[in-house]
N, C-alpha and C. Protein backbone atom coordinates (compact mmCIF):
# COMPACT_ATOMS: atom_id res chain seq x y z
N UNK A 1 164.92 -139.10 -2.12
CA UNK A 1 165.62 -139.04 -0.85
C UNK A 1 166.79 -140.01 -0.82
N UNK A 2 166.63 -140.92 -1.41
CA UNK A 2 167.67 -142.06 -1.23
C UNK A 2 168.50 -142.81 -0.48
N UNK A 3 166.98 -143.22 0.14
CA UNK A 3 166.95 -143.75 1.56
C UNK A 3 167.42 -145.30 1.68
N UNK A 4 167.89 -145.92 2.33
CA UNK A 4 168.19 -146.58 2.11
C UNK A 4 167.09 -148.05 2.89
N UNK A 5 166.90 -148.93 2.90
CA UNK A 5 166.10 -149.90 3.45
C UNK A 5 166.48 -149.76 5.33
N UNK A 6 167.85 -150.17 5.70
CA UNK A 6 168.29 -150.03 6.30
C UNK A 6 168.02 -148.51 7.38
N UNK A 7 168.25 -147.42 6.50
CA UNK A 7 168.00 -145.97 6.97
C UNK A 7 166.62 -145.72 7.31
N UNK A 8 165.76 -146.10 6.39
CA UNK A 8 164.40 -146.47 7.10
C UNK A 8 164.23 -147.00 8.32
N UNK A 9 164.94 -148.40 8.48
CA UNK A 9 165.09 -148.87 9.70
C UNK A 9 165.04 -148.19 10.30
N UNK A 10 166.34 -147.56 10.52
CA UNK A 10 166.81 -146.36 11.52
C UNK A 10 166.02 -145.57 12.08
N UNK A 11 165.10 -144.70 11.10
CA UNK A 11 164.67 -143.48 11.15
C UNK A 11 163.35 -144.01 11.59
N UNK A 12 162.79 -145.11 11.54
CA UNK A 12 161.20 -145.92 12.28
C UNK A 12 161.29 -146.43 13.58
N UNK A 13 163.16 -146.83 13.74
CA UNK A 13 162.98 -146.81 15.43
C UNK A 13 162.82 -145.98 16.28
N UNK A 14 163.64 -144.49 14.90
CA UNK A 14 163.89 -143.96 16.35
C UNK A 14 162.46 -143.27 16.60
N UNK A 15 161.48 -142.78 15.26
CA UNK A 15 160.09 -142.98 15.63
C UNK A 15 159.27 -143.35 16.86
N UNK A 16 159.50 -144.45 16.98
CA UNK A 16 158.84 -145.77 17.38
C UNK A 16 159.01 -145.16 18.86
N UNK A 17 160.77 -145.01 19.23
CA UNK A 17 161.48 -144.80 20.05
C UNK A 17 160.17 -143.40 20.73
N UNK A 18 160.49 -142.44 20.11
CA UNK A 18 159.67 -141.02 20.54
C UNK A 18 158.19 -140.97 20.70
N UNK A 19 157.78 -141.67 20.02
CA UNK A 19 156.57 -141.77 20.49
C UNK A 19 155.83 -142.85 21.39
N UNK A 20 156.76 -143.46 21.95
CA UNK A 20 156.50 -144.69 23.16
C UNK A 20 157.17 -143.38 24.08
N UNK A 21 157.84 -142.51 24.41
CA UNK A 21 158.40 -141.52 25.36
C UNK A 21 156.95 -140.72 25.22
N UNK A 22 157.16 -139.51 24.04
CA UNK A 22 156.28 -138.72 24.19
C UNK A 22 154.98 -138.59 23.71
N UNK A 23 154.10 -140.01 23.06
CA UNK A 23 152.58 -140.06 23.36
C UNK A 23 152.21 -141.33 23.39
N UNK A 24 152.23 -141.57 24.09
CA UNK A 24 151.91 -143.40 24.14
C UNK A 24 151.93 -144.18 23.30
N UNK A 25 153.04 -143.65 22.59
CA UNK A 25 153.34 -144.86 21.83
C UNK A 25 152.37 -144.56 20.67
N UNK A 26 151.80 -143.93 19.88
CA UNK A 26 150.53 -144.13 19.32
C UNK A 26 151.68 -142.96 17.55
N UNK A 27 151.36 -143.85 17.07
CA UNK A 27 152.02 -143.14 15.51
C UNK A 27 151.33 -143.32 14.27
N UNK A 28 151.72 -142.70 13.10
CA UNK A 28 150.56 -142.64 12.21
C UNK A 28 151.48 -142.74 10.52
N UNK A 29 151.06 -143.71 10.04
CA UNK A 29 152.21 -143.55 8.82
C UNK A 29 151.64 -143.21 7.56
N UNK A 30 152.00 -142.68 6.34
CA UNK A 30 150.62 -142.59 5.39
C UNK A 30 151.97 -143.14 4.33
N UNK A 31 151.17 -143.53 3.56
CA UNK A 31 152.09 -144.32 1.81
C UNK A 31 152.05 -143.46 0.69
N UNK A 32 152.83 -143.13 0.22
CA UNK A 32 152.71 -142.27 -0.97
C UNK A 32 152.72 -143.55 -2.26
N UNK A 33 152.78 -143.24 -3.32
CA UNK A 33 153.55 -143.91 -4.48
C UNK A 33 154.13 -143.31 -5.27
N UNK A 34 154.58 -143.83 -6.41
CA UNK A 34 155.42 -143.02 -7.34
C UNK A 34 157.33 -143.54 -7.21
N UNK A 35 157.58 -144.53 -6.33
CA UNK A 35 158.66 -144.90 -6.09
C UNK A 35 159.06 -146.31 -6.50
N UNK A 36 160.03 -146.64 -6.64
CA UNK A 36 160.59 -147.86 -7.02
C UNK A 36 160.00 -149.06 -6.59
N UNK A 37 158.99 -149.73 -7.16
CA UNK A 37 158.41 -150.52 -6.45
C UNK A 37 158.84 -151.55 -5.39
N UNK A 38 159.84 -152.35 -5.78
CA UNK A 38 161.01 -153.12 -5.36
C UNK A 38 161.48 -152.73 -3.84
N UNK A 39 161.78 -151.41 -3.65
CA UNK A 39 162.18 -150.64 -2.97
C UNK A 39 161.15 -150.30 -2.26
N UNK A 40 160.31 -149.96 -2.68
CA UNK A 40 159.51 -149.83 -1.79
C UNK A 40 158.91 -150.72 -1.06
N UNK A 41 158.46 -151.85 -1.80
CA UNK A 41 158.12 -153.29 -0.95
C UNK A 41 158.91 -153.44 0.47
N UNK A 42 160.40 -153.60 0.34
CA UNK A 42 161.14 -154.05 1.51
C UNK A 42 161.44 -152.69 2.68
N UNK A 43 161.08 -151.45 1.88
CA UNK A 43 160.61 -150.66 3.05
C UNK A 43 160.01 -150.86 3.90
N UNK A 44 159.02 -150.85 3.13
CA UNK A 44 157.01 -151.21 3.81
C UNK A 44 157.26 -152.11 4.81
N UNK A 45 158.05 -153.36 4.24
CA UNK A 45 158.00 -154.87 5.26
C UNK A 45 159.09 -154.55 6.11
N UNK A 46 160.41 -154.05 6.12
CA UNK A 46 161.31 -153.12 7.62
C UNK A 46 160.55 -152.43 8.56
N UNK A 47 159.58 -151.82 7.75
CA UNK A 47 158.52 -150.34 8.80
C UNK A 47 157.77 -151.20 9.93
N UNK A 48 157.07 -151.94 9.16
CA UNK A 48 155.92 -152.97 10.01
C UNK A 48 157.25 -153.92 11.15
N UNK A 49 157.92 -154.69 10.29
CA UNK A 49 158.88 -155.44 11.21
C UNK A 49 159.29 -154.45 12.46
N UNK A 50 159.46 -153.50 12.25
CA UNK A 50 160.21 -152.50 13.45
C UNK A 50 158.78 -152.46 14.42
N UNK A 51 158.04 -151.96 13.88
CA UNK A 51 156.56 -151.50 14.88
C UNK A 51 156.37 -152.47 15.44
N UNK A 52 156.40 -153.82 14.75
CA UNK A 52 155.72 -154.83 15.56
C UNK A 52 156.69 -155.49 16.24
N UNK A 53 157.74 -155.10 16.59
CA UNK A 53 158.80 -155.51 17.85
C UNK A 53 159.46 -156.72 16.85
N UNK A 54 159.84 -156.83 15.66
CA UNK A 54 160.40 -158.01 15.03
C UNK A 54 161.47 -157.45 14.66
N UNK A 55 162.23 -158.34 14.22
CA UNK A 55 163.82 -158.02 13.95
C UNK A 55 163.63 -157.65 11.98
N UNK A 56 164.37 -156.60 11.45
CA UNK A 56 164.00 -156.32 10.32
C UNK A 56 164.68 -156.92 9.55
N UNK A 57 164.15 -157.22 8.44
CA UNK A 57 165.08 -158.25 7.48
C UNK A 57 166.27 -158.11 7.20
N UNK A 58 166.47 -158.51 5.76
CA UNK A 58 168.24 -158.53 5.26
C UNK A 58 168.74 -156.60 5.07
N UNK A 59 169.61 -156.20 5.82
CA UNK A 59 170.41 -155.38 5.60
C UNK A 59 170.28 -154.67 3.87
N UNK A 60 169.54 -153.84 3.64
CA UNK A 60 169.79 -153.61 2.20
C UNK A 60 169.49 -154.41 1.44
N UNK A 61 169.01 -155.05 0.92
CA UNK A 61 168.84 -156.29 -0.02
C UNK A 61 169.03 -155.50 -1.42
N UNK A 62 168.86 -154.52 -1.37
CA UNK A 62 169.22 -153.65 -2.56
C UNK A 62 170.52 -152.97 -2.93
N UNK A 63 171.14 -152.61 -1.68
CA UNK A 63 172.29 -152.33 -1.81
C UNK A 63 172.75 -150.96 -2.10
N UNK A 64 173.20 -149.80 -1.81
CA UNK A 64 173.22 -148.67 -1.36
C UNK A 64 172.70 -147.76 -2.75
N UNK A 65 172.34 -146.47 -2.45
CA UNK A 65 171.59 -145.90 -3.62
C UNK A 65 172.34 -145.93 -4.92
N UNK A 66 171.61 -145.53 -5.75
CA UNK A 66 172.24 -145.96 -7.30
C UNK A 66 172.86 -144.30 -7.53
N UNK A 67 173.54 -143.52 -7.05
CA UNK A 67 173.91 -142.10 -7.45
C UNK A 67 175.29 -142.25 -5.89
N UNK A 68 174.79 -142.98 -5.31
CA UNK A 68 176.08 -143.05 -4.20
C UNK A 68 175.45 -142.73 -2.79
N UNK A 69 174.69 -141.54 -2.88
CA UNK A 69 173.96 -140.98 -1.70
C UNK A 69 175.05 -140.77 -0.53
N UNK A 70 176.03 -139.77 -0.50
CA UNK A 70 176.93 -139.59 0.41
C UNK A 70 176.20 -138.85 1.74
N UNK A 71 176.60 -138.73 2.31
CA UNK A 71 175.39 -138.13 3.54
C UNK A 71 175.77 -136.68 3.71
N UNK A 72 174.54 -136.62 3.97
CA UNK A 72 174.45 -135.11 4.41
C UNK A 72 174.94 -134.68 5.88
N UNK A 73 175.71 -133.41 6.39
CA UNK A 73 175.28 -133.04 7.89
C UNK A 73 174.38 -132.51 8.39
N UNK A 74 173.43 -132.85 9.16
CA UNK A 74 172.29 -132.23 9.06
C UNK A 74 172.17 -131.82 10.55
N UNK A 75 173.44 -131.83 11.51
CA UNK A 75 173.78 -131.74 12.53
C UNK A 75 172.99 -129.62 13.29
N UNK A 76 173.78 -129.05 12.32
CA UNK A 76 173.36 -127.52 12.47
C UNK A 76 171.78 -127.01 12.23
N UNK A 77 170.69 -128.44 11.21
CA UNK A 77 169.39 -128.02 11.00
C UNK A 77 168.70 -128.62 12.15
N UNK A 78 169.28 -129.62 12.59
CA UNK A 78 168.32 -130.20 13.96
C UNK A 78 168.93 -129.43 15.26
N UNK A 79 170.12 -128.76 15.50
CA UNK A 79 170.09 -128.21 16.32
C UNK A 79 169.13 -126.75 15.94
N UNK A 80 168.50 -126.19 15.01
CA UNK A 80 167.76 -124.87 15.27
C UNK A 80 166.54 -125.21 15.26
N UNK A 81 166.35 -127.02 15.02
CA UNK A 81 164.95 -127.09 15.41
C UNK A 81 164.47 -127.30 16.78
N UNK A 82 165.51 -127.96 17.37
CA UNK A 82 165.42 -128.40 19.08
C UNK A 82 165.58 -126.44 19.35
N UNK A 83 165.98 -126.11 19.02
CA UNK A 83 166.21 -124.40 19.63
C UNK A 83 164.70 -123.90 19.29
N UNK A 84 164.30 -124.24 18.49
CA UNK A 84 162.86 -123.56 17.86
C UNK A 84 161.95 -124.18 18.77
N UNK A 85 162.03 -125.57 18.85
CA UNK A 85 160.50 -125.89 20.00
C UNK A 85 161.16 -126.53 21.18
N UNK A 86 161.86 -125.16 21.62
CA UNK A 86 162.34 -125.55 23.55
C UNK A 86 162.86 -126.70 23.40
N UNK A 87 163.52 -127.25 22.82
CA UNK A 87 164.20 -129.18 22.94
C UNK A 87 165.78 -128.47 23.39
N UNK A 88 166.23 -127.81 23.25
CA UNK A 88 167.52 -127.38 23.19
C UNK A 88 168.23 -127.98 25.05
């Protein structure tokens, strides 16, 4: 995926964010392996920092993906999913 530490951030608030709206707050995370260990460490410790209302560490400490990871628009797939379950 080539996510970035940071993008994790992101993507656990806004988590965090939706499910304090739409179920009390109550979320469920599971760990895979098979990934960069390194990388994965300062994930793990951003994820928890975010849940537990703490400020998340250093910005990247790794420093943006090793292939470039230019971003995707993914603008047109989340609008047919909000269209698919009434969010629209």
């Amino acid at each position: 995926m080539q996510v970035t530490v940071s993008g994790y951030v992101r993507m656990v608030t806004i988590l965090k964010r939706l499910a304090t709206e739409l179920c009390q707050g109550r979320l469920v995370f599971a760990l895979e392996g098979g990934y960069h260990l390194e990388a994965l460490a300062h994930s793990v410790k951003a994820t928890l920092e975010v849940l537990l209302g703490m400020p998340a560490g250093a910005d990247d400490p790794l420093g943006p993906p090793p292939h470039g990871g230019s971003a995707i628009d993914i603008t047109a797939l989340l609008q047919r999913i909000k269209v698919t379950h009434g969010l629209a």
